[in-house]
Protein backbone atom coordinates (compact mmCIF):
# COMPACT_ATOMS: atom_id res chain seq x y z
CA UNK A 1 0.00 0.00 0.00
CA UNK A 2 0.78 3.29 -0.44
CA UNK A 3 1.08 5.83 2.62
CA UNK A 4 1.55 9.43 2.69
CA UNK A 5 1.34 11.48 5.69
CA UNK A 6 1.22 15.16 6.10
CA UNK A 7 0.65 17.55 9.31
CA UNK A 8 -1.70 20.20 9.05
CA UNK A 9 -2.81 22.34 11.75
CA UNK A 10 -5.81 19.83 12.87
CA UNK A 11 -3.61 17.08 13.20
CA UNK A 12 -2.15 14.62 10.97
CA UNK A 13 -3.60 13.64 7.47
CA UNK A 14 -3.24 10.76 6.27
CA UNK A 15 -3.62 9.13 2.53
CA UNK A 16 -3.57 5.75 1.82
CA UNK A 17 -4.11 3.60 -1.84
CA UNK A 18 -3.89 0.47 -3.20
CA UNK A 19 -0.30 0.77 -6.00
CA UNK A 20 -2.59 -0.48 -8.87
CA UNK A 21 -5.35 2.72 -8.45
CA UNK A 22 -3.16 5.64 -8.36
CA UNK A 23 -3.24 8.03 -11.34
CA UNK A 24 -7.12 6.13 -11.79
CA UNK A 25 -10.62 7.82 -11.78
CA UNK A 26 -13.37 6.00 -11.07
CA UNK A 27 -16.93 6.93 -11.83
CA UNK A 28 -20.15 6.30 -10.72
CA UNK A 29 -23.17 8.41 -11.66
CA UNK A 30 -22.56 12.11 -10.52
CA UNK A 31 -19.53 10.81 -8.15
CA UNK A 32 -16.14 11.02 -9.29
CA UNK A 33 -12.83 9.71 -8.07
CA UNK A 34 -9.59 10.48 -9.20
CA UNK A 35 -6.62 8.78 -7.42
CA UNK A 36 -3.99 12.05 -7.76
CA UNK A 37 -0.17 11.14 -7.37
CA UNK A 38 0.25 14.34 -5.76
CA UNK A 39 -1.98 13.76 -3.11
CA UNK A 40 -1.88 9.72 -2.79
CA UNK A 41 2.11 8.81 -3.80
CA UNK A 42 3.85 7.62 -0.71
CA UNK A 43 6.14 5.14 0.61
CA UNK A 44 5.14 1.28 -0.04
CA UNK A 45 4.66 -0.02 2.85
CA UNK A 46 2.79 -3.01 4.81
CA UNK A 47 0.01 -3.54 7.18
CA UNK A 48 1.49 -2.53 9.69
CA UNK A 49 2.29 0.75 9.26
CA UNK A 50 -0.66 1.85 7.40
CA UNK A 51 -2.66 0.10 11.01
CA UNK A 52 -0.27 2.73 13.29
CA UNK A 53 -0.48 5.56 11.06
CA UNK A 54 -4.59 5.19 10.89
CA UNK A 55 -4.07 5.02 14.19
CA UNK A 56 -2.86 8.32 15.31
CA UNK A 57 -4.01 10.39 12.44
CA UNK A 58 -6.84 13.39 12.77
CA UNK A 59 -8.29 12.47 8.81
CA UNK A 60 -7.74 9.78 6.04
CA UNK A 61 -8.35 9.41 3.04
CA UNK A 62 -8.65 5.58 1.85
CA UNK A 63 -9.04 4.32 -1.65
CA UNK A 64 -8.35 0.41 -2.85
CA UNK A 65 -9.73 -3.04 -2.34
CA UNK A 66 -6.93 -4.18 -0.26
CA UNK A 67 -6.25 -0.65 1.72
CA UNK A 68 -10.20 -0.05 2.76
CA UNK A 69 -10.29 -3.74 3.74
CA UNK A 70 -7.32 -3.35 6.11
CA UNK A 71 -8.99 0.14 8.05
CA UNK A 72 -12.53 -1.69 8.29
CA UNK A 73 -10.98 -5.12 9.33
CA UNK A 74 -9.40 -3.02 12.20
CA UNK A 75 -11.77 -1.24 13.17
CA UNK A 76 -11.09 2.57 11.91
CA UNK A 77 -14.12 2.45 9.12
CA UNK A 78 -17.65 0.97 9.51
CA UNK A 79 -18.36 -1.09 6.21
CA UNK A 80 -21.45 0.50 5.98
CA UNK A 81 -19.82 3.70 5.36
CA UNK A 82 -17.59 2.30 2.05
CA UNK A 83 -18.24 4.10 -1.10
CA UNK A 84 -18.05 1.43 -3.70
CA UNK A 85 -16.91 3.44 -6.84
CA UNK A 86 -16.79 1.37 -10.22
CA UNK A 87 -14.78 -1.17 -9.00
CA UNK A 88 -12.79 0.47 -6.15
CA UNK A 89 -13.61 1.07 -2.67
CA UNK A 90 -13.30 4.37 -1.16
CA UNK A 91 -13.60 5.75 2.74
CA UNK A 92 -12.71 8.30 4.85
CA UNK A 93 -11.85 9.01 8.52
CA UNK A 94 -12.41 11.71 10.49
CA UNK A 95 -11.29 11.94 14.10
CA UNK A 96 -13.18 14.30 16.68
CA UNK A 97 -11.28 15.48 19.39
């Protein structure tokens, strides 16, 4: 997976793709995806890190099969709240302090 993390004045944001969307956009109806590199491109990086950075982060940004399945299998997205998007699977996280 891809990670990128960035501090803002809210806290840390956090972006987070699967290697095979980015540069993608993915329709569906009046909602519109696109996977930016200058926004998504990060280090590769496994499981683990994407689970600690979720972790501590203030917002994220999901998008990927494989990366939304990790946050909601560990508990930082409900499943009900996954966009499906032609073929990809979106979510995001926002932390209230």
């Amino acid at each position: 997976m891809l990670l990128n993390e960035r501090s803002t004045d809210e806290g840390t944001l956090v972006s987070v793709c699967d290697p095979d969307v980015l540069g993608e956009t993915f329709e569906d109806g009046p909602v519109s995806l696109t996977v930016e590199a200058d926004f998504y491109d990060g280090e590769q990086v496994g499981e683990e890190a994407v689970v600690e950075s979720l972790a501590q982060c203030a917002v994220a940004n999901i998008v990927g099969t494989e990366s939304v399945a990790l946050a909601v299998e560990h508990g930082f997205v409900e499943e009900e709240n996954v966009l499906d998007i032609e073929g990809t699977r979106h979510a995001q996280l926002l932390r209230m302090g």
